[in-house]
Protein backbone atom coordinates (compact mmCIF):
# COMPACT_ATOMS: atom_id res chain seq x y z
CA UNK A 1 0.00 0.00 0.00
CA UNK A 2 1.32 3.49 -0.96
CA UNK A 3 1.02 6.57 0.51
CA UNK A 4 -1.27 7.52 -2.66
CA UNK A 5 -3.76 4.86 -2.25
CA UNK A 6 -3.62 5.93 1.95
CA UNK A 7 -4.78 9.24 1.53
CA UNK A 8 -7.36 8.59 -0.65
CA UNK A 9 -8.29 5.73 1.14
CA UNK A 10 -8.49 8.46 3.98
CA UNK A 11 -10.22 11.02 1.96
CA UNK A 12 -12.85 9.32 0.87
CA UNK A 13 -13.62 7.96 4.42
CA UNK A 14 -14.07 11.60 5.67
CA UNK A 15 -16.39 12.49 3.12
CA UNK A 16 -18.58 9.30 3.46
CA UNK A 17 -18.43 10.44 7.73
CA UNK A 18 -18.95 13.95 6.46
CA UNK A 19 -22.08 13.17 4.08
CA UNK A 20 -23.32 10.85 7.14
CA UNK A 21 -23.44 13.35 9.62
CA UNK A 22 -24.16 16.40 8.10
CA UNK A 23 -27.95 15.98 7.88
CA UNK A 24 -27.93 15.23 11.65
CA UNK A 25 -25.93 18.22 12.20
CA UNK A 26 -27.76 20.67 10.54
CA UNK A 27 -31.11 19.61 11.72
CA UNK A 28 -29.74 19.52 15.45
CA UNK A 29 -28.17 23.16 14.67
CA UNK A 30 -31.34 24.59 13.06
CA UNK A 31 -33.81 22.96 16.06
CA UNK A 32 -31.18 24.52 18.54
CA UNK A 33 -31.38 27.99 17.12
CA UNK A 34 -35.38 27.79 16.88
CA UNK A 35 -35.82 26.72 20.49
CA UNK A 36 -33.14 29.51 21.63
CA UNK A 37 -35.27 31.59 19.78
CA UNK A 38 -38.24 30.98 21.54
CA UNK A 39 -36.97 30.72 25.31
CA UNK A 40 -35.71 34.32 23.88
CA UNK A 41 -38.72 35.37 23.04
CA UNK A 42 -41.06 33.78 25.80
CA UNK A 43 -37.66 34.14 28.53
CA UNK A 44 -38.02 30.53 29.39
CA UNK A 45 -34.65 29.93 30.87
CA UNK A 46 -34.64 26.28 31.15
CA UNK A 47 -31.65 24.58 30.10
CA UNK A 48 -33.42 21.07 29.84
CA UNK A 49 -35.63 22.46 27.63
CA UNK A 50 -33.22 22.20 24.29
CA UNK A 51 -32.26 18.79 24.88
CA UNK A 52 -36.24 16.82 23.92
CA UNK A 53 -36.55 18.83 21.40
CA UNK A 54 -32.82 17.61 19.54
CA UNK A 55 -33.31 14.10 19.85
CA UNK A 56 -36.68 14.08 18.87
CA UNK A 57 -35.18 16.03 15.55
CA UNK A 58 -32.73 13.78 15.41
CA UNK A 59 -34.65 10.56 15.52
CA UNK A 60 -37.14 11.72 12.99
CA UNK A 61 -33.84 12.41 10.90
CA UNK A 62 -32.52 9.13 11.35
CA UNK A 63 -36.00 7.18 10.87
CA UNK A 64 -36.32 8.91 7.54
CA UNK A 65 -32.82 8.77 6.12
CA UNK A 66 -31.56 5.55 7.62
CA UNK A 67 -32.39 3.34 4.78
CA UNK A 68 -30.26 6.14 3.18
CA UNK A 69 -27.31 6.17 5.61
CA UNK A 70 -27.60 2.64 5.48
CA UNK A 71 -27.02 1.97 1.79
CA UNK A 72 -24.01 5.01 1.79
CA UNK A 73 -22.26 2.84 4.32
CA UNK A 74 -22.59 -0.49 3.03
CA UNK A 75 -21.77 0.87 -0.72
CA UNK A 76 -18.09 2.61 1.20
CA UNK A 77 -17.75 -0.84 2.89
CA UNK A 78 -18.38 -2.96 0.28
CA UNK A 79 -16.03 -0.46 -2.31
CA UNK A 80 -13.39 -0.92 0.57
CA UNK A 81 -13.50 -4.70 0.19
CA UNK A 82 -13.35 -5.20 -2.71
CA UNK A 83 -9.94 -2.68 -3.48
CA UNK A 84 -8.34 -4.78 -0.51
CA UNK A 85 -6.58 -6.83 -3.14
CA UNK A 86 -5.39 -4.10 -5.06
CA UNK A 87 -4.27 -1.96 -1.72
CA UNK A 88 -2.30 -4.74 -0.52
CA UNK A 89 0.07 -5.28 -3.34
């Protein structure tokens, strides 16, 4: 295995982690703002008050893209496998 084949082998990891995550990010980000928006507006101080919110978000995110997810992540795997020969030589 070259150092070539190692950083792309490492580059494309990140992005598959990247393009995993970033829908989970985003949707906790933009819940987050929305409910600091409204214990702004309403002055609701309570700090337990993001957290239902978020993982509700989340799971709905998950439930609906995790056939999705799923089939990005076994494509990357399978890919991986199969360039094993090639990497090792």
């Amino acid at each position: 295995m070259n150092e070539a084949a190692l950083l792309t082998l490492t580059r494309q990891s990140l992005m598959v982690a990247l393009e995993l995550s970033l829908p989970i990010l985003i949707v906790g980000l933009v819940v987050g703002v929305l409910v600091s928006l409204f214990q702004a507006i309403t002055q609701v101080q309570e700090m337990t008050l993001t957290f239902v919110p978020k993982i509700l978000a989340v799971v709905a995110v998950v439930l609906v893209l995790g056939p999705w997810m799923l089939s990005v992540i076994v494509g990357f795997t399978t890919h991986l496998f199969g360039a094993v020969p090639s990497l090792l030589r």
